[in-house]
Protein backbone atom coordinates (compact mmCIF):
# COMPACT_ATOMS: atom_id res chain seq x y z
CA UNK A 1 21.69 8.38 -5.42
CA UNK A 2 20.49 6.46 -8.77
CA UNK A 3 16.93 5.03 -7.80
CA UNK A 4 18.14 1.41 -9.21
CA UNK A 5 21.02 1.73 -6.26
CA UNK A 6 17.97 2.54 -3.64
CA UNK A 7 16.12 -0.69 -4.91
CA UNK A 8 18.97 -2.33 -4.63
CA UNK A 9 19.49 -1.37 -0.88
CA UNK A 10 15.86 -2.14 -0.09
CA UNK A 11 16.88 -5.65 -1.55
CA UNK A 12 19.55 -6.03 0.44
CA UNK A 13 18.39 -4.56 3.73
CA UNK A 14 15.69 -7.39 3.43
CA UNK A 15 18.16 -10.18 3.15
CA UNK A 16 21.05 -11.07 4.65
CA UNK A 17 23.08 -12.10 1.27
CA UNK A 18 22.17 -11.75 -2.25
CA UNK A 19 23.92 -13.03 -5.60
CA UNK A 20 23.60 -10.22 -8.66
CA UNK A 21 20.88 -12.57 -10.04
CA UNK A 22 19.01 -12.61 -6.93
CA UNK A 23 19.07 -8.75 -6.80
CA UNK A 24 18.31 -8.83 -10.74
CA UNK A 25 14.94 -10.99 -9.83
CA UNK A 26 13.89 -8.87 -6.69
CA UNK A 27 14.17 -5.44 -7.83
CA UNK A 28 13.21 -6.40 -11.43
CA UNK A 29 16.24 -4.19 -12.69
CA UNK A 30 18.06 -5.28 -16.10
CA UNK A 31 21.82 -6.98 -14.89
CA UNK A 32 23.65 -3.90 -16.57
CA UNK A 33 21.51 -1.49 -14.34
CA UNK A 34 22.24 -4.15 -11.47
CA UNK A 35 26.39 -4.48 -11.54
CA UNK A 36 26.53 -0.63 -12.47
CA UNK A 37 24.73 0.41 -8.95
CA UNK A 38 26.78 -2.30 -7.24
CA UNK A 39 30.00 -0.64 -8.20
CA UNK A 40 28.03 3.08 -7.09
CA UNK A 41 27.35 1.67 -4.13
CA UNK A 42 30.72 -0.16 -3.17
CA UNK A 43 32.53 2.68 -4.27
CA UNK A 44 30.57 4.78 -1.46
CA UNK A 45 31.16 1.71 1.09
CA UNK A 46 27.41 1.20 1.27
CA UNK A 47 27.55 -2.02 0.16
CA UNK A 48 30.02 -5.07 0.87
CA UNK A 49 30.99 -7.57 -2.08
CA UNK A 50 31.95 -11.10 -0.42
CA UNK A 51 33.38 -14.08 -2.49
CA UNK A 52 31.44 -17.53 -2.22
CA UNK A 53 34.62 -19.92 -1.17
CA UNK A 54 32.54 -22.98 -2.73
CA UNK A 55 32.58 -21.15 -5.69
CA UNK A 56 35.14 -18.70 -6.39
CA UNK A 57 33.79 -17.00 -9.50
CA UNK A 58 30.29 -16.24 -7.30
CA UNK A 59 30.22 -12.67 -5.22
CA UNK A 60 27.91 -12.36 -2.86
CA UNK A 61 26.34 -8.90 -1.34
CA UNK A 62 25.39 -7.31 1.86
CA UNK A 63 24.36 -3.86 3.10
CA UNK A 64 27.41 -2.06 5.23
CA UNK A 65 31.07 -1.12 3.87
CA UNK A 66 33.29 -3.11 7.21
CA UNK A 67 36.05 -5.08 6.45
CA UNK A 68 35.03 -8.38 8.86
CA UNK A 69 34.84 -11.21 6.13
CA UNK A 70 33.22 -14.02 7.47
């Protein structure tokens, strides 16, 4: 596993939900290196992508691969 994806997992496994620019600002990782390890990760079902209904261009993130949307 990339080590930007493992920063990214710490991120997440401190926080309940993160946007990309919130992950961008806590692991310090550039966006590119940031949307390229969420698509590693989702691909492996380590991570969940989530879409903001206030806001339906915004994704938001969580650790764990289930299929219960809130």
């Amino acid at each position: 596993m990339p080590k930007s994806a493992r920063k990214i997992l710490l991120a997440l496994s401190s926080s309940s939900y993160l946007k990309q620019k919130e992950i961008q600002r806590l692991t310090g990782l550039s966006i590119r290196s940031v949307k390229g390890s969420l698509i590693f990760l989702k691909e492996r079902k380590l991570v969940q992508e989530l879409v903001v209904l206030e806001d339906m261009r915004c994704r938001v993130y969580r650790v764990g691969g289930g299929n219960d949307e809130r």
